[in-house]
N, C-alpha and C. Protein backbone atom coordinates (compact mmCIF):
# COMPACT_ATOMS: atom_id res chain seq x y z
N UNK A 1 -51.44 -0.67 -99.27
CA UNK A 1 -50.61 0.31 -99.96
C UNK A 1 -51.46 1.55 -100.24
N UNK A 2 -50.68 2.61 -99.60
CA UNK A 2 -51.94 3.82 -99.65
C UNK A 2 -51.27 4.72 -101.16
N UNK A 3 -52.30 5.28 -102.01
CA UNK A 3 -51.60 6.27 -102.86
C UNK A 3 -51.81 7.79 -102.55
N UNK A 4 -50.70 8.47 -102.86
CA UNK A 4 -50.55 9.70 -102.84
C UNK A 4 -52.01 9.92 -104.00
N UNK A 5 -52.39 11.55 -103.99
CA UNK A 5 -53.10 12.08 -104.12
C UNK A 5 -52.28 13.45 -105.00
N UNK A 6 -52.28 13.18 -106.34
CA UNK A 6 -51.74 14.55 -107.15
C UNK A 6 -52.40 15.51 -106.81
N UNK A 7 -51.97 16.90 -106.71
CA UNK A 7 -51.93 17.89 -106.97
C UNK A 7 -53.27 18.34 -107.25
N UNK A 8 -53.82 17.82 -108.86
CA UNK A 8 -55.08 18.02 -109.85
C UNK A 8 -56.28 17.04 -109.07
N UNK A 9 -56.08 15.84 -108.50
CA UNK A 9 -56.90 15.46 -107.75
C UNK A 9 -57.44 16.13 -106.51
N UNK A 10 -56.55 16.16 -105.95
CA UNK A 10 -56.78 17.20 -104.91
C UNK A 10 -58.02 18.78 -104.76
N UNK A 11 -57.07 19.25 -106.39
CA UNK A 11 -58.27 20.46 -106.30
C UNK A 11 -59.22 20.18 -107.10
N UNK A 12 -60.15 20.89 -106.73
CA UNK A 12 -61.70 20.80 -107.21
C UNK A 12 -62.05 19.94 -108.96
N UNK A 13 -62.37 19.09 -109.28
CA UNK A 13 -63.13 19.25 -110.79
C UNK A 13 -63.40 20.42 -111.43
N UNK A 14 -63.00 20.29 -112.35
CA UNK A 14 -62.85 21.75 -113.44
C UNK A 14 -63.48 20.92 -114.31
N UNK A 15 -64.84 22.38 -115.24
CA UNK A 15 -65.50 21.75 -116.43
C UNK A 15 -64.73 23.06 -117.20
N UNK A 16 -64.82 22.60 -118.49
CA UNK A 16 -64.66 23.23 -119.97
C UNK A 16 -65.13 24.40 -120.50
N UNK A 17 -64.89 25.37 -120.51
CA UNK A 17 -65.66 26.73 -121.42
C UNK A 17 -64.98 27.54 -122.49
N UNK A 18 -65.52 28.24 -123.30
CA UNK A 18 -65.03 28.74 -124.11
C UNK A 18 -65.41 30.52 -124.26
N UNK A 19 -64.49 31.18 -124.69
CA UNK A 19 -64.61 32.46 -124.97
C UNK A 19 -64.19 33.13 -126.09
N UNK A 20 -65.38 33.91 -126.49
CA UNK A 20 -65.01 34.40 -127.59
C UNK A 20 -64.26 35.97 -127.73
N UNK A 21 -63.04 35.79 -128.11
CA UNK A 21 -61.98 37.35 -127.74
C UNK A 21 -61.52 37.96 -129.01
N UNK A 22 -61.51 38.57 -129.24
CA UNK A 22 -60.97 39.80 -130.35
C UNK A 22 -59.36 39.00 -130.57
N UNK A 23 -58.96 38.86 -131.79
CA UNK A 23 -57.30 38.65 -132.04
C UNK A 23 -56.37 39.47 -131.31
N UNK A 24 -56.90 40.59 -131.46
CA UNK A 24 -55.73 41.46 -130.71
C UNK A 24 -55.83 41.41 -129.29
N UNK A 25 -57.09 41.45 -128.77
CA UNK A 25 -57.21 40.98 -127.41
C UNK A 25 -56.64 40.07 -126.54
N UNK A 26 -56.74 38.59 -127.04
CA UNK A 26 -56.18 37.44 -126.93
C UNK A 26 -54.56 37.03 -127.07
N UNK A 27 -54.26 37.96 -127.77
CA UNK A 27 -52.95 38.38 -127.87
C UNK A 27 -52.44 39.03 -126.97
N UNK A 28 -52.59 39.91 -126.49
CA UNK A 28 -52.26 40.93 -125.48
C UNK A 28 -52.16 40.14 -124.02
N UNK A 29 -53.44 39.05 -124.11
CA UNK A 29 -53.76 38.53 -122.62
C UNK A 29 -52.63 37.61 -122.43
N UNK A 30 -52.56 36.45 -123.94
CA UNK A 30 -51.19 35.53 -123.84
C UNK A 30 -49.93 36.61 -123.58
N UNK A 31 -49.56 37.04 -124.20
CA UNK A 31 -48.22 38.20 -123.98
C UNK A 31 -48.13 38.65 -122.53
N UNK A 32 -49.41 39.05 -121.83
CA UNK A 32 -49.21 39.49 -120.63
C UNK A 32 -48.86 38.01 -119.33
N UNK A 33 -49.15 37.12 -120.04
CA UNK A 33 -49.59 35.96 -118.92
C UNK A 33 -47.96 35.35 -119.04
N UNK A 34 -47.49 35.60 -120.24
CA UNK A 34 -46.20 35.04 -120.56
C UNK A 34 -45.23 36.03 -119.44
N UNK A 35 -45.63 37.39 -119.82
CA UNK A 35 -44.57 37.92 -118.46
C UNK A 35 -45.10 37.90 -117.49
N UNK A 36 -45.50 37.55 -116.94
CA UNK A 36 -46.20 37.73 -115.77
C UNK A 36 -46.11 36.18 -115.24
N UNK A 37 -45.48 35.39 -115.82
CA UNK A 37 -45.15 33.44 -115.59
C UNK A 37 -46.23 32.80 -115.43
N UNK A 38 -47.47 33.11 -116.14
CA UNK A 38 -49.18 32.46 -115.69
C UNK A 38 -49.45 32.47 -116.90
N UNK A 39 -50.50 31.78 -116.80
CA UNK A 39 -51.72 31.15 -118.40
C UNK A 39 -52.71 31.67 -117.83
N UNK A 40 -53.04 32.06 -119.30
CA UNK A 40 -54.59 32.63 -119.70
C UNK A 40 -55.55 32.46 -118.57
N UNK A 41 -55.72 30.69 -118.34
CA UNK A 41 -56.47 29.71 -117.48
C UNK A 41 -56.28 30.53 -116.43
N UNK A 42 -55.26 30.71 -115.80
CA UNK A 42 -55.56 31.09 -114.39
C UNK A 42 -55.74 32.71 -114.09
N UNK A 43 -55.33 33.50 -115.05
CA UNK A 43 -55.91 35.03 -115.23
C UNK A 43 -57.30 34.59 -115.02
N UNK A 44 -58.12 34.49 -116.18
CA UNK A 44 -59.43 33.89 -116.36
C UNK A 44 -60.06 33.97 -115.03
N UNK A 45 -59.42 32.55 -114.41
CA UNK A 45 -60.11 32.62 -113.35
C UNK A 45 -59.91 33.44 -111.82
N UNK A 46 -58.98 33.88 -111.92
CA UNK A 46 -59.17 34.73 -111.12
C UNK A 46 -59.95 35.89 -111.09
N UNK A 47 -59.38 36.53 -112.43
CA UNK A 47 -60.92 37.45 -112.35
C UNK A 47 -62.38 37.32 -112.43
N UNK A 48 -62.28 36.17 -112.46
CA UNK A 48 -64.06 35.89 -112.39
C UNK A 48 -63.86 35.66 -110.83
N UNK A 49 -63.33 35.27 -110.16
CA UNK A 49 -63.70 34.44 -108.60
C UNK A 49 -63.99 35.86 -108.26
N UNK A 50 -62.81 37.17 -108.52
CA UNK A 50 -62.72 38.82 -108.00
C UNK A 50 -63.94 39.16 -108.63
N UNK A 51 -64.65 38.84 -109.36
CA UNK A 51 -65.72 39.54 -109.54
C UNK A 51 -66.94 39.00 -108.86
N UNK A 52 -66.63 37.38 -109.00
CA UNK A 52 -67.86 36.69 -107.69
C UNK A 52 -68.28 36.87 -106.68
N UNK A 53 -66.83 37.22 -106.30
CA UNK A 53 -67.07 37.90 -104.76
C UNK A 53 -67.33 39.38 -104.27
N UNK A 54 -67.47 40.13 -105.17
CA UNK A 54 -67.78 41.45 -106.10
C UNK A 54 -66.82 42.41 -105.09
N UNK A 55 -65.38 41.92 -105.94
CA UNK A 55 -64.22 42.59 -105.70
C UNK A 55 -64.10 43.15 -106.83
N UNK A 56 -64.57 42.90 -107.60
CA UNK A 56 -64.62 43.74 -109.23
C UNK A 56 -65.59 43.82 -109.92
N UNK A 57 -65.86 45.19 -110.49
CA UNK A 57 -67.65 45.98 -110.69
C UNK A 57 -67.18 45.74 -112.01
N UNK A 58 -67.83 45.45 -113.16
CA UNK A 58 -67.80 45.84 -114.57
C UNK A 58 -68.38 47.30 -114.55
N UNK A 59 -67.71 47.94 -115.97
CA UNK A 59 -67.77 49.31 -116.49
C UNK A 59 -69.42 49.00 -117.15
N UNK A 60 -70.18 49.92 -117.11
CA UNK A 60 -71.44 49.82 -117.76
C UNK A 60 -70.71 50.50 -119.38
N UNK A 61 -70.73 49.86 -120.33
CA UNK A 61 -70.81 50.36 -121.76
C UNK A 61 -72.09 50.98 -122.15
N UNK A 62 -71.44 52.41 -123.15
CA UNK A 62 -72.95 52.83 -123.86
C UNK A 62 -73.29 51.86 -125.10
């Protein structure tokens, strides 16, 4: 008897992190992810993969 293979098995192991965001910030990001039909989680990571692959430069702050 063979078993199917979910979805979450399938893709990669995911570890745990945390970030620290401004209230109003964090707010804005949930609000945007809500229209936009996506979670935080996967904003997140997309812009980090776009920046891994240095599809996206950070702004130098003074």
């Amino acid at each position: 008897m063979s078993k199917e293979k979910s979805e979450s098995e399938i893709e990669e192991k995911k570890k745990n992190t945390s970030l620290r965001l401004s209230n109003k910030t964090l707010k804005a990001l949930k609000i945007k992810a809500i229209e936009e039909e996506t979670s935080v989680q996967k904003i997140a990571e997309q812009l980090i993969e776009d920046y891994l692959a240095g599809h996206i430069k950070l702004k130098k702050r003074k």
